[in-house]
N, C-alpha and C. Protein backbone atom coordinates (compact mmCIF):
# COMPACT_ATOMS: atom_id res chain seq x y z
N UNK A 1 -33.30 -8.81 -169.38
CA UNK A 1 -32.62 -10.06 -169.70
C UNK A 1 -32.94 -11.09 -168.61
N UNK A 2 -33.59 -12.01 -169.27
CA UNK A 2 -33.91 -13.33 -167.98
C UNK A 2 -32.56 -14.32 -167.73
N UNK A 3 -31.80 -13.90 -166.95
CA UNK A 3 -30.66 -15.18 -166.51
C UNK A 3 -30.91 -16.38 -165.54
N UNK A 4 -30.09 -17.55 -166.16
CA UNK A 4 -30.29 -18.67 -165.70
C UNK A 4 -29.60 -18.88 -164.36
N UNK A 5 -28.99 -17.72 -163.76
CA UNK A 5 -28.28 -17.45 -162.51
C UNK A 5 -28.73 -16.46 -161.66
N UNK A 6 -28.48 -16.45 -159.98
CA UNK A 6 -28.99 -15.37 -159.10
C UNK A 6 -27.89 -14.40 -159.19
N UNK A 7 -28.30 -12.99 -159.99
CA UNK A 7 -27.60 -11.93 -159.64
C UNK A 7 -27.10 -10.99 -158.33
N UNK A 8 -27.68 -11.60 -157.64
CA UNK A 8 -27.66 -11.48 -155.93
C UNK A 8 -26.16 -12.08 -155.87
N UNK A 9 -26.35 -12.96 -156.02
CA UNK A 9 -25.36 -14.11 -155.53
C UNK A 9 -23.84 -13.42 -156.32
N UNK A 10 -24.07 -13.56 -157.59
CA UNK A 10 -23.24 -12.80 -158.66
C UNK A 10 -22.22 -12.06 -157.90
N UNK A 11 -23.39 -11.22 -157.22
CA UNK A 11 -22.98 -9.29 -156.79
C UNK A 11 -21.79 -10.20 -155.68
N UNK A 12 -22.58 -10.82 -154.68
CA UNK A 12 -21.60 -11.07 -153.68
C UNK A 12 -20.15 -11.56 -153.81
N UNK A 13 -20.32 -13.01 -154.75
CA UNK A 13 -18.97 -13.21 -155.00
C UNK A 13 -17.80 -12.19 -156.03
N UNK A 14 -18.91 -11.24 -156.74
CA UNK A 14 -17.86 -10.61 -157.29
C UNK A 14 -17.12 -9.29 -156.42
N UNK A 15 -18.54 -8.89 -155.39
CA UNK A 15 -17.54 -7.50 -154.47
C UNK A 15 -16.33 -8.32 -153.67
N UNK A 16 -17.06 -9.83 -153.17
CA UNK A 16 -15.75 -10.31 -152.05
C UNK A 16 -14.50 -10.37 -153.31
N UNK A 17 -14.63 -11.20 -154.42
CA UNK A 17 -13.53 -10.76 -155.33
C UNK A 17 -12.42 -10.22 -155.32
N UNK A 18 -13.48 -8.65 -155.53
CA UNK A 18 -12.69 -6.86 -156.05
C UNK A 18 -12.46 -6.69 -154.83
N UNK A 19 -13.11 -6.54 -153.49
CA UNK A 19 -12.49 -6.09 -152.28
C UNK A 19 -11.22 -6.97 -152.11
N UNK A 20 -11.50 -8.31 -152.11
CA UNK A 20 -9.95 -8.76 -151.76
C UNK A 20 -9.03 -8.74 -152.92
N UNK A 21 -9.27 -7.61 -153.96
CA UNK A 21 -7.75 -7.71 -154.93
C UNK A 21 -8.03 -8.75 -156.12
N UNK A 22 -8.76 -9.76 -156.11
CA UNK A 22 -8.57 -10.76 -157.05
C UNK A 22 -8.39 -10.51 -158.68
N UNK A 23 -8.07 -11.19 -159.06
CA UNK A 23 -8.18 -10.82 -160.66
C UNK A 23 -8.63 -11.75 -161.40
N UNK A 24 -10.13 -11.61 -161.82
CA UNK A 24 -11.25 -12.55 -162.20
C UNK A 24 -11.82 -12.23 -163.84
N UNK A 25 -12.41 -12.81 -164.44
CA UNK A 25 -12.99 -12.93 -165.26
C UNK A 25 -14.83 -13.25 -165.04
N UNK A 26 -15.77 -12.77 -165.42
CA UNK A 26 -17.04 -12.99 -165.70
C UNK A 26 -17.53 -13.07 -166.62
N UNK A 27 -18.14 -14.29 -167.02
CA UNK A 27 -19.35 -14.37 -168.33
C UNK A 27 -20.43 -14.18 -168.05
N UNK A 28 -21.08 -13.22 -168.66
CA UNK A 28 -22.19 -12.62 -168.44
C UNK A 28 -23.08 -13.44 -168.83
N UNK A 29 -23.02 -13.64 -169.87
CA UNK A 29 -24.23 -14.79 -170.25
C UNK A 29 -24.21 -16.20 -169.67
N UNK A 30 -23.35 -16.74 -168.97
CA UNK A 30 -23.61 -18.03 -168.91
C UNK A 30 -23.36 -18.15 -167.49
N UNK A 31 -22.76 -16.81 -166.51
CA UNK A 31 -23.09 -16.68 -165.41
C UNK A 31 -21.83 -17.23 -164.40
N UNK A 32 -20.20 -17.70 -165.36
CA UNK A 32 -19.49 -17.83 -164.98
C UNK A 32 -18.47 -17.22 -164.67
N UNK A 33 -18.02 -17.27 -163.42
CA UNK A 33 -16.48 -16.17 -162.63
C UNK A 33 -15.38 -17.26 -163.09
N UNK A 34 -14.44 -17.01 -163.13
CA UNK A 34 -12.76 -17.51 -163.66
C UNK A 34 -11.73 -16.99 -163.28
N UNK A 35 -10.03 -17.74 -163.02
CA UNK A 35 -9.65 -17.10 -162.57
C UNK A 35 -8.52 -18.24 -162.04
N UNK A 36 -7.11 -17.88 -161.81
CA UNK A 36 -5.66 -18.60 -161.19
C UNK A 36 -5.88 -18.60 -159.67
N UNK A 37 -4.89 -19.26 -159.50
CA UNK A 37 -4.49 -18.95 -157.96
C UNK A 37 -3.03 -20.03 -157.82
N UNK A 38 -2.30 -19.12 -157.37
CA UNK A 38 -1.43 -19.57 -156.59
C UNK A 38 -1.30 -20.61 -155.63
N UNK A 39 -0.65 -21.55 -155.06
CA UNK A 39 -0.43 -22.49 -154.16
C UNK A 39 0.88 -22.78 -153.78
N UNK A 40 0.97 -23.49 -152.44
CA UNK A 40 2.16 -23.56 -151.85
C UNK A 40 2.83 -24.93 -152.48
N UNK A 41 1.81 -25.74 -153.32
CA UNK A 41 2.49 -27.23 -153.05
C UNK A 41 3.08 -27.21 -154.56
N UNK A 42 3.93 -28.19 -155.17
CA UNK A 42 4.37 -28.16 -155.95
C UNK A 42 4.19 -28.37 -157.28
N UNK A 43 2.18 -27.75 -157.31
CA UNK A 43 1.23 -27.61 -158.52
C UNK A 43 1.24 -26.60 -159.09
N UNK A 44 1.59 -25.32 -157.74
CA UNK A 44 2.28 -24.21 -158.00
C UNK A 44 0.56 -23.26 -158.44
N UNK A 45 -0.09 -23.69 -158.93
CA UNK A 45 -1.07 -23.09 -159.58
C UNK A 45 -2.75 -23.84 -159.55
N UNK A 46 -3.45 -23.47 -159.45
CA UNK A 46 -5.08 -24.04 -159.64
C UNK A 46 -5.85 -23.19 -160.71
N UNK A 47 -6.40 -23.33 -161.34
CA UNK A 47 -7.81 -23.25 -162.24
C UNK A 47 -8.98 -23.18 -161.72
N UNK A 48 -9.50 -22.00 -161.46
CA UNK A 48 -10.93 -21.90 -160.83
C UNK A 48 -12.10 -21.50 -161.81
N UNK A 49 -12.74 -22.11 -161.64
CA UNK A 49 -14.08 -21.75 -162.62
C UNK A 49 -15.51 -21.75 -161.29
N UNK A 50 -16.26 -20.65 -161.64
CA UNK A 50 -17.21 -20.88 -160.15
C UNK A 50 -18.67 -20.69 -161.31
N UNK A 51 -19.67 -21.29 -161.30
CA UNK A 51 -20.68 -21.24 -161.96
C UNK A 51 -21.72 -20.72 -160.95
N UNK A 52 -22.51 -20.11 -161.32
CA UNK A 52 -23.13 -19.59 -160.06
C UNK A 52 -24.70 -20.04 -161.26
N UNK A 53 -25.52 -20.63 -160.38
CA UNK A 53 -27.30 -20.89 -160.86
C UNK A 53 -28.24 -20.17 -159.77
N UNK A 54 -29.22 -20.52 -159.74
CA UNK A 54 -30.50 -19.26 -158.98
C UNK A 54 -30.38 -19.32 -157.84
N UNK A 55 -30.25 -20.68 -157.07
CA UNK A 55 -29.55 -20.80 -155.74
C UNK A 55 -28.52 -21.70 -154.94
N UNK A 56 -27.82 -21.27 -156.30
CA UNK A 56 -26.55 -22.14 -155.74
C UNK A 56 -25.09 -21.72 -156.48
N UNK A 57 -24.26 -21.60 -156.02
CA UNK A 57 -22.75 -21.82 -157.16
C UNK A 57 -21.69 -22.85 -156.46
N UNK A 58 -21.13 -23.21 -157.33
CA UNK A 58 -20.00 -24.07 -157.37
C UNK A 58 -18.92 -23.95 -157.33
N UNK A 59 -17.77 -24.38 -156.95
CA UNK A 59 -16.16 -23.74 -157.02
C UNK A 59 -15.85 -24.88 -157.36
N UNK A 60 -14.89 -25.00 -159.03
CA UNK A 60 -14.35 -25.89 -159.28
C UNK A 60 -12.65 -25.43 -159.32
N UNK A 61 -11.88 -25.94 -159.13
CA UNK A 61 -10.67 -25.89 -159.24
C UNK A 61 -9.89 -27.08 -159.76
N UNK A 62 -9.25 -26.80 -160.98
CA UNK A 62 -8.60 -27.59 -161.53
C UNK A 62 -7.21 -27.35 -161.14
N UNK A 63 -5.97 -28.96 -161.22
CA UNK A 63 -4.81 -28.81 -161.33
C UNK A 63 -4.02 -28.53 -163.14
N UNK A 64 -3.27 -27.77 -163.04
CA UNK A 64 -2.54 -27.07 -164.02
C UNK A 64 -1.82 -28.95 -164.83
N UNK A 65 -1.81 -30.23 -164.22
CA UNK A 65 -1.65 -31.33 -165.29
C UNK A 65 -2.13 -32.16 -164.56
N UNK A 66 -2.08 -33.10 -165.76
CA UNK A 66 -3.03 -34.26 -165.63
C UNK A 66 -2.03 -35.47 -165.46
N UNK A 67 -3.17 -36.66 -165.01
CA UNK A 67 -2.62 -38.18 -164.98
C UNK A 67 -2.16 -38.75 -166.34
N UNK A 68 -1.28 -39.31 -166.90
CA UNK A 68 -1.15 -40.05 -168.05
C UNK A 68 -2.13 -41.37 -168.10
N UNK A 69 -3.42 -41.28 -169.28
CA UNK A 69 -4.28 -42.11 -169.26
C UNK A 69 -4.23 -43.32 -170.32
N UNK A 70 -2.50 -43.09 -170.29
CA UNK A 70 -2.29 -44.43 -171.59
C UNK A 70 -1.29 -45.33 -169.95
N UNK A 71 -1.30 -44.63 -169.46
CA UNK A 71 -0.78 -45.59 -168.22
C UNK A 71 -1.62 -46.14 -167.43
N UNK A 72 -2.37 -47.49 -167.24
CA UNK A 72 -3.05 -48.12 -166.44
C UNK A 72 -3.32 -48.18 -164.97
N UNK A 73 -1.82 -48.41 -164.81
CA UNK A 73 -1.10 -48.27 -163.21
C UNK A 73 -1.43 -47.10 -162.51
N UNK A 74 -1.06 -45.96 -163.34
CA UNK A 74 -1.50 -44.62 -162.84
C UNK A 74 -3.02 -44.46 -162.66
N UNK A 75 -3.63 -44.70 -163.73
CA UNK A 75 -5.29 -44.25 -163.40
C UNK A 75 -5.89 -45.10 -162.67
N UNK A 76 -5.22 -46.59 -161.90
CA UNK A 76 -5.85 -47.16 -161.05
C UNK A 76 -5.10 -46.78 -160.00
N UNK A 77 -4.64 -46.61 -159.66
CA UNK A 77 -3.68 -45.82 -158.58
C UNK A 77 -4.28 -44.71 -158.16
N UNK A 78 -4.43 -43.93 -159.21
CA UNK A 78 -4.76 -42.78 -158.77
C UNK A 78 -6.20 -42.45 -158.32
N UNK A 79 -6.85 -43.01 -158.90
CA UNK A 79 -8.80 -43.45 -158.70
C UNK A 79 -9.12 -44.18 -157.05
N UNK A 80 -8.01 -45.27 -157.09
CA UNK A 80 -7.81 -45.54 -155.88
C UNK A 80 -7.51 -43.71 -154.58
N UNK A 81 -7.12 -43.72 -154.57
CA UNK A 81 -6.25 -42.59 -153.74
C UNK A 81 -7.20 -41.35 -154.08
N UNK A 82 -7.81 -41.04 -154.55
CA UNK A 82 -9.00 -39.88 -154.81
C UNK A 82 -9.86 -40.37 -153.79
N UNK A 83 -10.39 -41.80 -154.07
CA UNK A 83 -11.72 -42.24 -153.32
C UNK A 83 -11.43 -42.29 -151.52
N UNK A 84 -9.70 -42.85 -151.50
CA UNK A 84 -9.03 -42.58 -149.85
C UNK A 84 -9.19 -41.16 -149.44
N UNK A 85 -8.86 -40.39 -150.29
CA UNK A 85 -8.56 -38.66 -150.34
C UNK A 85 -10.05 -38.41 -149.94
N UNK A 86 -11.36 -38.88 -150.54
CA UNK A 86 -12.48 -38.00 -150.24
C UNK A 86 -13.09 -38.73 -149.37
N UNK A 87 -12.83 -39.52 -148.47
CA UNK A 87 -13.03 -40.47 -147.59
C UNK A 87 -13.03 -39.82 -146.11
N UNK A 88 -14.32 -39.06 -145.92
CA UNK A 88 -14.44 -38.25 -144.59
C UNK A 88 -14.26 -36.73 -144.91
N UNK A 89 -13.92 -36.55 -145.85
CA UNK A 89 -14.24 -34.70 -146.19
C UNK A 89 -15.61 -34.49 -145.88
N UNK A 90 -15.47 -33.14 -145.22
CA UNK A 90 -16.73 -32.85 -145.00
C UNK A 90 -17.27 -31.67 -146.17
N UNK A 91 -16.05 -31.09 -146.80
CA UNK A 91 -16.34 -29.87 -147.92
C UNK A 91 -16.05 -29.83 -148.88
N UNK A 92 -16.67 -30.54 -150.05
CA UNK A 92 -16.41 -30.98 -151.29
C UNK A 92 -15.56 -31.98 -151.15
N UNK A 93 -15.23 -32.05 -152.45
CA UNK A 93 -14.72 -33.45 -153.05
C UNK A 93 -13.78 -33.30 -154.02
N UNK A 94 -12.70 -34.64 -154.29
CA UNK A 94 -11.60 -34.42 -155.52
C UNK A 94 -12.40 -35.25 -156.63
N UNK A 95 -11.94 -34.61 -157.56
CA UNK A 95 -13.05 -35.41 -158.99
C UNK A 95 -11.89 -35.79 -159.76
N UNK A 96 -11.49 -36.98 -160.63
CA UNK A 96 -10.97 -37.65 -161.16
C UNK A 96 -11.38 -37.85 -162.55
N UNK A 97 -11.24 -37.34 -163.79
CA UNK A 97 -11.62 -37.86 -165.13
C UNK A 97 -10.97 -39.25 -165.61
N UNK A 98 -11.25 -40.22 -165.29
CA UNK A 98 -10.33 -41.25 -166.45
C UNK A 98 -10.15 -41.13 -167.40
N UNK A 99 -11.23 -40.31 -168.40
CA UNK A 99 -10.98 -40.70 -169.50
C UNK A 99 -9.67 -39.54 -170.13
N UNK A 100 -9.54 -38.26 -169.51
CA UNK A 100 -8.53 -37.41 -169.82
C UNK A 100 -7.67 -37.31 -168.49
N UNK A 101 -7.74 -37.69 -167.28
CA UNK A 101 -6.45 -37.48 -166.31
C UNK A 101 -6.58 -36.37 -165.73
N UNK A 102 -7.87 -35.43 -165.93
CA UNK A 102 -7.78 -34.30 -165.47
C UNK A 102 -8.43 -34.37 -163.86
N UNK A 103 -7.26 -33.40 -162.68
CA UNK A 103 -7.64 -33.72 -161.14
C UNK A 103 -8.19 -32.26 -160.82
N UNK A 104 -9.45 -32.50 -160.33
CA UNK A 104 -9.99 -31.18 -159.86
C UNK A 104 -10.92 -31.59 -158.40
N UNK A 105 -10.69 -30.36 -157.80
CA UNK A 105 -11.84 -30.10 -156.17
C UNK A 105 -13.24 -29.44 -156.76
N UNK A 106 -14.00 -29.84 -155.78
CA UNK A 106 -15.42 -29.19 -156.48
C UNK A 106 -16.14 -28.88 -154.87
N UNK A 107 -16.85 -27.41 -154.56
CA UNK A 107 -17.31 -27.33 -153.72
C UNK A 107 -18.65 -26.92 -153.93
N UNK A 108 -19.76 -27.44 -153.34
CA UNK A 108 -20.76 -27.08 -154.01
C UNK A 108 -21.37 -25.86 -152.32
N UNK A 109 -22.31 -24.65 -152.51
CA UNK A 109 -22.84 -24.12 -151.77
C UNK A 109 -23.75 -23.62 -152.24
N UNK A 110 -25.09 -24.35 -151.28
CA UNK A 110 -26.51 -24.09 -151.33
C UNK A 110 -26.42 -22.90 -150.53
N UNK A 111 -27.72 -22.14 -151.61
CA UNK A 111 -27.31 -20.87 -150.92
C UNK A 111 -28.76 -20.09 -150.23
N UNK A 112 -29.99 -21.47 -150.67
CA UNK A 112 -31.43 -21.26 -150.45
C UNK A 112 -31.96 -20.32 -149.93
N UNK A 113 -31.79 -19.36 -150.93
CA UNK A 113 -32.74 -18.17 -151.19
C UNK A 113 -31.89 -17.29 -149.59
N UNK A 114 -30.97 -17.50 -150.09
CA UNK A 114 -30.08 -16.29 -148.77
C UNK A 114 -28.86 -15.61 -150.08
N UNK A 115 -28.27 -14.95 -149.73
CA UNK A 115 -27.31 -14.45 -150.35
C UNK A 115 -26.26 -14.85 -149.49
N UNK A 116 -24.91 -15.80 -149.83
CA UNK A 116 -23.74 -15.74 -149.43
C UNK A 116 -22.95 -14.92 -148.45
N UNK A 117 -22.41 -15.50 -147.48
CA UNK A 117 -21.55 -14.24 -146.62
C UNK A 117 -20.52 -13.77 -147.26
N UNK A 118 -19.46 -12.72 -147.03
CA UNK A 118 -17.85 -13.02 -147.45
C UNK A 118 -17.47 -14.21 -146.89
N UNK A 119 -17.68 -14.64 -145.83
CA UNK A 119 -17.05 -15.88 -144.89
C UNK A 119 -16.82 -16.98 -145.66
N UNK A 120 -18.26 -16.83 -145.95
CA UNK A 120 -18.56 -18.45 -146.86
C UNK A 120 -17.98 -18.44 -148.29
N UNK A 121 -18.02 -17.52 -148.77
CA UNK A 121 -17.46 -17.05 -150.06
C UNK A 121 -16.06 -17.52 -149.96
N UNK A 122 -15.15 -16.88 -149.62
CA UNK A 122 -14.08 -17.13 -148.82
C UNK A 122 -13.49 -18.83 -149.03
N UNK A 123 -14.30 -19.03 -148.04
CA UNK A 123 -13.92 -20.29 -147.66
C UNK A 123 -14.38 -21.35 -148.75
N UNK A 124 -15.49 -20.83 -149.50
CA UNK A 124 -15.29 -22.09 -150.33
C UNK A 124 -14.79 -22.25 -151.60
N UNK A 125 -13.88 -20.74 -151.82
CA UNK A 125 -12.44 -20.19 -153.05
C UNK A 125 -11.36 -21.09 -152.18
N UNK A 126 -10.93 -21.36 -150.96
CA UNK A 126 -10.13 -21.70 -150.16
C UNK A 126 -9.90 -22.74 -149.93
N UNK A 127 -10.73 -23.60 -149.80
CA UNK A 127 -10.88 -25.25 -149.22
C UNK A 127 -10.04 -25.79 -150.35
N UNK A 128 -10.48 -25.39 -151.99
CA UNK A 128 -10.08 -26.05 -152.76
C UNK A 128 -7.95 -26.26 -152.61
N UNK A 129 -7.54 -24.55 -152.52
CA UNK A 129 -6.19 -24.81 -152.48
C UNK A 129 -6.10 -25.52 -151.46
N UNK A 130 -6.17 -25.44 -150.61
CA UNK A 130 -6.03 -26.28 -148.93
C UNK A 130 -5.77 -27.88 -148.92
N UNK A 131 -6.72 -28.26 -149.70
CA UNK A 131 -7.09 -29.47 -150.21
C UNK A 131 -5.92 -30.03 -150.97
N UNK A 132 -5.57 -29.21 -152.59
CA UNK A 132 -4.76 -29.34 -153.49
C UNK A 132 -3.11 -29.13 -152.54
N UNK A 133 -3.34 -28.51 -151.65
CA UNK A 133 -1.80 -28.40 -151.07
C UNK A 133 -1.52 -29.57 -149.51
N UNK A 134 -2.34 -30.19 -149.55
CA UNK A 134 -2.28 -31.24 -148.39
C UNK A 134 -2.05 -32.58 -149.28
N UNK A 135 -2.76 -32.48 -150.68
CA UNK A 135 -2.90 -33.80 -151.35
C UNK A 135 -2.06 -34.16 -152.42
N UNK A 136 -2.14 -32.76 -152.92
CA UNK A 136 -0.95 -32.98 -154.31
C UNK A 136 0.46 -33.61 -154.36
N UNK A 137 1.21 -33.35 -153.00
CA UNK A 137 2.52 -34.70 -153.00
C UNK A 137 2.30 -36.12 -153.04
N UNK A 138 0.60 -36.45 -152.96
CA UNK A 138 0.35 -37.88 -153.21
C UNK A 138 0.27 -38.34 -154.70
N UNK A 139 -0.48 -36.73 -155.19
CA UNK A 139 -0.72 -37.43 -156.28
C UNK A 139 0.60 -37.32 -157.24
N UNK A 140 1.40 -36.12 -156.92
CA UNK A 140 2.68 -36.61 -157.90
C UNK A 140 2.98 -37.28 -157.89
N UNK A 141 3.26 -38.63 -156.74
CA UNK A 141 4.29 -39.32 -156.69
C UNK A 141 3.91 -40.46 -157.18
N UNK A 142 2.31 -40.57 -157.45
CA UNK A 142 1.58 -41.51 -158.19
C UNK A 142 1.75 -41.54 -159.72
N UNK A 143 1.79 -40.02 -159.97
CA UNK A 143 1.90 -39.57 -161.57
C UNK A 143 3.60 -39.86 -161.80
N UNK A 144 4.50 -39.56 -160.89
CA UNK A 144 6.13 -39.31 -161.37
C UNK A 144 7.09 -40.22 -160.44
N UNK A 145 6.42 -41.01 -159.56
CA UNK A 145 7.38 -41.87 -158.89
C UNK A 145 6.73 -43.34 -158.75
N UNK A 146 5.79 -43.28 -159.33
CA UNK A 146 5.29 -45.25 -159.37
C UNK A 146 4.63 -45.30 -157.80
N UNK A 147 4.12 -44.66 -157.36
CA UNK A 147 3.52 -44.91 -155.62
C UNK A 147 2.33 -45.54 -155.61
N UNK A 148 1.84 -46.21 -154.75
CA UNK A 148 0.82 -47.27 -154.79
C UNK A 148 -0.10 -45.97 -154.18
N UNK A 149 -1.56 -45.79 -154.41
CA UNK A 149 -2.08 -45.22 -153.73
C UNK A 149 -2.13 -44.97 -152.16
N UNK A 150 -1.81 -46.40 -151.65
CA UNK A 150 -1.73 -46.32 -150.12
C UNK A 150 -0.50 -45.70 -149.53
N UNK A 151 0.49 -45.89 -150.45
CA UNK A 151 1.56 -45.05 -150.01
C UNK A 151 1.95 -43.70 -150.17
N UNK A 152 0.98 -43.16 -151.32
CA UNK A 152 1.09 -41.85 -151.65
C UNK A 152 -0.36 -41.11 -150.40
N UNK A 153 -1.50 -41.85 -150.34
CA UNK A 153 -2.35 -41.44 -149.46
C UNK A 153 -1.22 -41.48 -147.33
N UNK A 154 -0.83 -42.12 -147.15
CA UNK A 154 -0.15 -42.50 -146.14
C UNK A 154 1.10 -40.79 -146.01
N UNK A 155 1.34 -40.81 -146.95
CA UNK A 155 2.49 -39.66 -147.08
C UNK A 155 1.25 -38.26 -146.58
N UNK A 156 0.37 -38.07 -147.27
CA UNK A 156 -0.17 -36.62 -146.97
C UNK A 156 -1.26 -36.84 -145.76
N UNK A 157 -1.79 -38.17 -145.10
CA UNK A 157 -2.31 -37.93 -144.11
C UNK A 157 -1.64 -38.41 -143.34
């Protein structure tokens, strides 16, 4: 079977996985890991999807709700305050849909023709909650209390 993904890579993120306990999902054919996670902030939960290609995979993590995109205020607010939010990250980025409200982290790791550590593995399942639990009281308060981006960005840094 010729896959459009490095099975190398595969192997790694799925032993760091199973060694640390996780409870994941894999598509075989299309080369994608899946999977919850817990958080401290009051999202309570993330959405991970990790796509893995020949030398590279991705960690996306979605929040469990979205922005209301019949509200104006909010999706400029909130677009605002994403672009403050990714303003000096050095490890991935928050991604913003306008057109559905949906808030997700995205980490990308080149993996050029090496196979992944656990370390790195690790850390880039990790950054995303880290991220979602430093930022997410901004963005509620954008979504459920009317906060100007600068004031909801001002609150979590």
């Amino acid at each position: 079977m010729d896959t459009e993904y490095s099975e190398e890579i595969v192997e790694a993120i799925r032993t760091f996985l199973v060694e640390d306990d996780w409870k994941f999902d894999f598509d075989e054919e299309r080369g994608v890991f899946s999977f919850g996670l817990g958080i401290t902030s009051k999202l309570k939960s993330l959405r991970y999807i990790i796509p893995v290609k020949r030398d590279s995979f991705l960690v996306y993590a979605r929040a469990p709700l979205e922005a209301d995109t019949d509200d104006n205020d909010v999706i400029r607010e909130m677009a605002q305050f994403i672009c403050r939010a990714n303003y000096g990250l050095k490890s991935g980025n928050f991604e913003f849909d306008v057109t559905d409200g949906e808030l997700g982290y995205k980490v990308f790791v080149d993996c050029d023709d090496n196979i992944p550590s656990e370390d790195l593995i690790k850390k880039s399942i990790l950054i995303p909650s880290v991220m979602f639990d430093r930022y997410a009281p901004g963005m509620l308060d954008i979504m459920f209390k009317g906060s100007t981006a600068e004031e909801a960005i001002a609150k979590c840094e």
